[in-house]
C-alpha atoms as a PDB file:
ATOM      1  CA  UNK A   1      70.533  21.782  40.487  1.00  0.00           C
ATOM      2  CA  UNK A   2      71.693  25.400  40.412  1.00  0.00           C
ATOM      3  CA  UNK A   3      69.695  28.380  40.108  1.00  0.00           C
ATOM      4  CA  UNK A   4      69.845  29.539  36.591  1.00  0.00           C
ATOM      5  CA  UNK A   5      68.994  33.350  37.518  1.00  0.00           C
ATOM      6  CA  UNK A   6      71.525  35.666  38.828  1.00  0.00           C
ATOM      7  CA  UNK A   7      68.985  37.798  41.178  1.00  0.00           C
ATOM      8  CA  UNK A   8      66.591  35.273  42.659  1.00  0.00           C
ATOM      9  CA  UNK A   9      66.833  32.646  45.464  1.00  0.00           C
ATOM     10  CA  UNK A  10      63.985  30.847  44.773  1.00  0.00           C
ATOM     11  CA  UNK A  11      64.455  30.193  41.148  1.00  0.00           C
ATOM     12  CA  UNK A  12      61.876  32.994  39.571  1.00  0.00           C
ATOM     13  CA  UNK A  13      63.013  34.942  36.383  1.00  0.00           C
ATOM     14  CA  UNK A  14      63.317  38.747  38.050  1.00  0.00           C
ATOM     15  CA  UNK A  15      64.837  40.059  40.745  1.00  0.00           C
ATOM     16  CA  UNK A  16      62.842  39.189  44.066  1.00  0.00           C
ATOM     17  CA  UNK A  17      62.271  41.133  46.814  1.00  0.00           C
ATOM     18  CA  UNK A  18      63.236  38.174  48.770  1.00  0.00           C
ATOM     19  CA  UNK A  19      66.967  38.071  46.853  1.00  0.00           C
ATOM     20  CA  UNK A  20      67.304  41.991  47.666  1.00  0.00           C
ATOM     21  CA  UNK A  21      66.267  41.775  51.381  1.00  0.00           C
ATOM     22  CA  UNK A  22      68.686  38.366  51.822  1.00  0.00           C
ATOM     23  CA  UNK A  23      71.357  40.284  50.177  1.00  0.00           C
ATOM     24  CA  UNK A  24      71.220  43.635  52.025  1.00  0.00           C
ATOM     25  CA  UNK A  25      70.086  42.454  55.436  1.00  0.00           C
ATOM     26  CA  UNK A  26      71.912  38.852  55.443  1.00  0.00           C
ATOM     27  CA  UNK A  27      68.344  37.466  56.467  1.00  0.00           C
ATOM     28  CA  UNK A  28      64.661  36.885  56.066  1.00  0.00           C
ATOM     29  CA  UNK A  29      62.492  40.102  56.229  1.00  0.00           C
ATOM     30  CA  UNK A  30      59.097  39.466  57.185  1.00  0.00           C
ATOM     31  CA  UNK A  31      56.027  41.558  56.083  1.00  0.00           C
ATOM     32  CA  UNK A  32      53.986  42.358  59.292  1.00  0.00           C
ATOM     33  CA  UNK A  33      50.961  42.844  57.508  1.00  0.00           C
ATOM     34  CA  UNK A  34      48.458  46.086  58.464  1.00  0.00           C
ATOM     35  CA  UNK A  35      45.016  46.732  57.727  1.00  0.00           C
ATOM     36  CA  UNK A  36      43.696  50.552  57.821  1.00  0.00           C
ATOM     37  CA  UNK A  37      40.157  49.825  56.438  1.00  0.00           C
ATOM     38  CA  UNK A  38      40.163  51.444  53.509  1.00  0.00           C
ATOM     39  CA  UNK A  39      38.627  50.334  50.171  1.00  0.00           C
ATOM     40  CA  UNK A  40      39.772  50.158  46.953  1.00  0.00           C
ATOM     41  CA  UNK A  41      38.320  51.802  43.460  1.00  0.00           C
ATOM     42  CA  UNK A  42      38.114  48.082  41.447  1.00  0.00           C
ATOM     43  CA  UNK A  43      35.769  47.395  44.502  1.00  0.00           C
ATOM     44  CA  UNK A  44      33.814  50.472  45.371  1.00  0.00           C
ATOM     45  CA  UNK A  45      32.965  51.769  41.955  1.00  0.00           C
ATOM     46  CA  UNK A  46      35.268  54.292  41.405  1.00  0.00           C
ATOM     47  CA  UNK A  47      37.317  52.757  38.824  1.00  0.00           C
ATOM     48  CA  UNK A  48      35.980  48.849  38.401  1.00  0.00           C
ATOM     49  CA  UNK A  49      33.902  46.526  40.424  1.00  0.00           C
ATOM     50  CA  UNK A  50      34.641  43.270  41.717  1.00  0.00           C
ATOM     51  CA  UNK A  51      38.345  43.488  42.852  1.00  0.00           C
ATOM     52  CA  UNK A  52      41.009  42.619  40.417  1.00  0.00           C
ATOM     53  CA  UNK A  53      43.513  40.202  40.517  1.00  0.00           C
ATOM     54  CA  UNK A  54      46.178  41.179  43.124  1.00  0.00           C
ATOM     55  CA  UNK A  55      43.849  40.538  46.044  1.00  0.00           C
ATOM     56  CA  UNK A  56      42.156  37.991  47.883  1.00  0.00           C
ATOM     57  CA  UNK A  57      39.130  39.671  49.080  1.00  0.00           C
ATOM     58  CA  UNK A  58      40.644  41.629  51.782  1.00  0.00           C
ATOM     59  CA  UNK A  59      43.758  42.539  53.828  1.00  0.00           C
ATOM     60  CA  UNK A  60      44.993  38.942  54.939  1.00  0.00           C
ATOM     61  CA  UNK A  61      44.620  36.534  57.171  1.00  0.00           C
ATOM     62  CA  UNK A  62      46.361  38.176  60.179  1.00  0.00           C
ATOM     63  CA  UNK A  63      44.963  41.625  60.559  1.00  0.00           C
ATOM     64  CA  UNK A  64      42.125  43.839  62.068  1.00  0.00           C
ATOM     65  CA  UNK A  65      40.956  46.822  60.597  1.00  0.00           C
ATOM     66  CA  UNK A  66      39.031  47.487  63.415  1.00  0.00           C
ATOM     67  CA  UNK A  67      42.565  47.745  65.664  1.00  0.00           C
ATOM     68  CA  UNK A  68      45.087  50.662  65.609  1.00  0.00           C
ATOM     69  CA  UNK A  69      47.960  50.609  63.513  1.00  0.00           C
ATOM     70  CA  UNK A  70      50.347  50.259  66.690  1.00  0.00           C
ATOM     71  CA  UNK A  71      48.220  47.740  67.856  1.00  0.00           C
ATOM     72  CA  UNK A  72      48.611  45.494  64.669  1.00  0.00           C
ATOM     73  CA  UNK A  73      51.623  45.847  64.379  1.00  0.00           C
ATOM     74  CA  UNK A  74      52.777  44.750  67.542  1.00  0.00           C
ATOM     75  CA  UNK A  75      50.541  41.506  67.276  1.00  0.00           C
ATOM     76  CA  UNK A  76      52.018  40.973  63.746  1.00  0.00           C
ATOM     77  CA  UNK A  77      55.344  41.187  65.627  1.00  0.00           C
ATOM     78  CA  UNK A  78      54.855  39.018  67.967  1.00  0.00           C
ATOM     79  CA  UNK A  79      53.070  36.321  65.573  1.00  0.00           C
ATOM     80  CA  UNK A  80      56.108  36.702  63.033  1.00  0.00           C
ATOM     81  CA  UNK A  81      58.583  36.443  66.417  1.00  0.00           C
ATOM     82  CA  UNK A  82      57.605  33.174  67.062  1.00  0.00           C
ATOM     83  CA  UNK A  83      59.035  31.952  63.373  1.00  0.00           C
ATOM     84  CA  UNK A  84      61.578  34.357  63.216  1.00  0.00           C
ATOM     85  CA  UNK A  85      62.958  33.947  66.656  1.00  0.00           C
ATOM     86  CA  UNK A  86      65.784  36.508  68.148  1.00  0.00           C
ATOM     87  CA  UNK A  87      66.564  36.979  64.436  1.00  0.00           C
ATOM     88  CA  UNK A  88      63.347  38.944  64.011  1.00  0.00           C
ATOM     89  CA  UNK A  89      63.498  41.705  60.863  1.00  0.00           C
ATOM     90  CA  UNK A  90      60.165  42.958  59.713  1.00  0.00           C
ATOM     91  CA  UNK A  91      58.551  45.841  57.243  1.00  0.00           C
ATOM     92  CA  UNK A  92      55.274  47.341  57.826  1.00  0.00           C
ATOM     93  CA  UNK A  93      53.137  46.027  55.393  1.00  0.00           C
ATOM     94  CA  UNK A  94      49.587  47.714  54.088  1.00  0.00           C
ATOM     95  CA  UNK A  95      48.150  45.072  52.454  1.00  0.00           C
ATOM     96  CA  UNK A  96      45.818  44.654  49.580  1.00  0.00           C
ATOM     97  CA  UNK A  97      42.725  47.616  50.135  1.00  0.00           C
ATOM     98  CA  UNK A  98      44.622  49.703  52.488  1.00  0.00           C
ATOM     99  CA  UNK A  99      47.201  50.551  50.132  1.00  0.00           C
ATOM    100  CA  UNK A 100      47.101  54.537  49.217  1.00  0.00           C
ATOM    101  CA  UNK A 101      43.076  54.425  48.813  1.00  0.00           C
ATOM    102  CA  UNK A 102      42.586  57.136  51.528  1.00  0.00           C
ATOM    103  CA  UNK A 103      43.198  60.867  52.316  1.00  0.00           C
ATOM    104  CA  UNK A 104      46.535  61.322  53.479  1.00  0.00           C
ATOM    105  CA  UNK A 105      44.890  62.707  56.670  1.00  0.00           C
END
């Protein structure tokens, strides 16, 4: 069966990220994901408590807070390298609590 939407690959109703990184990069992009420690304002108080929906208590199953950036991401590399092969593309990721919650410092 055909996929009935113009900008998706994997037969969702927008346009993926996915379908734009496939299109302009002719292959996979993987998210090496980073964790900077920070917290987030539906967690600490600030705005909610609890979380919300869009994460999973935390920054993933792959990172360490407690690690440099530099450091993470060259273990993230080297994890995703072993799927991706020689065909490796990746973008730093900040996942869910290390997002923008932080001085810019």
């Amino acid at each position: 069966m055909a996929n009935p939407f113009a900008y998706s690959l994997d037969n969702k109703r927008y346009h993926t990220l996915h379908y734009h990184n496939q299109k302009k990069y002719g292959a996979k992009v993987y998210k090496a994901v980073l964790d900077c420690g920070f917290s987030c304002p539906n967690k600490d108080g600030t705005k909610g408590y609890g979380g919300c929906i869009f994460c999973d208590s935390g920054s993933g199953y792959f990172t360490d807070g407690t690690r440099s950036v530099r450091e993470q991401l060259a273990e993230e590399l080297m994890r995703i390298g072993k799927k991706a092969g020689a065909d490796l593309r990746a973008v730093a990721y900040f996942q869910a609590n290390t997002n923008t919650y932080a001085p810019a410092e």
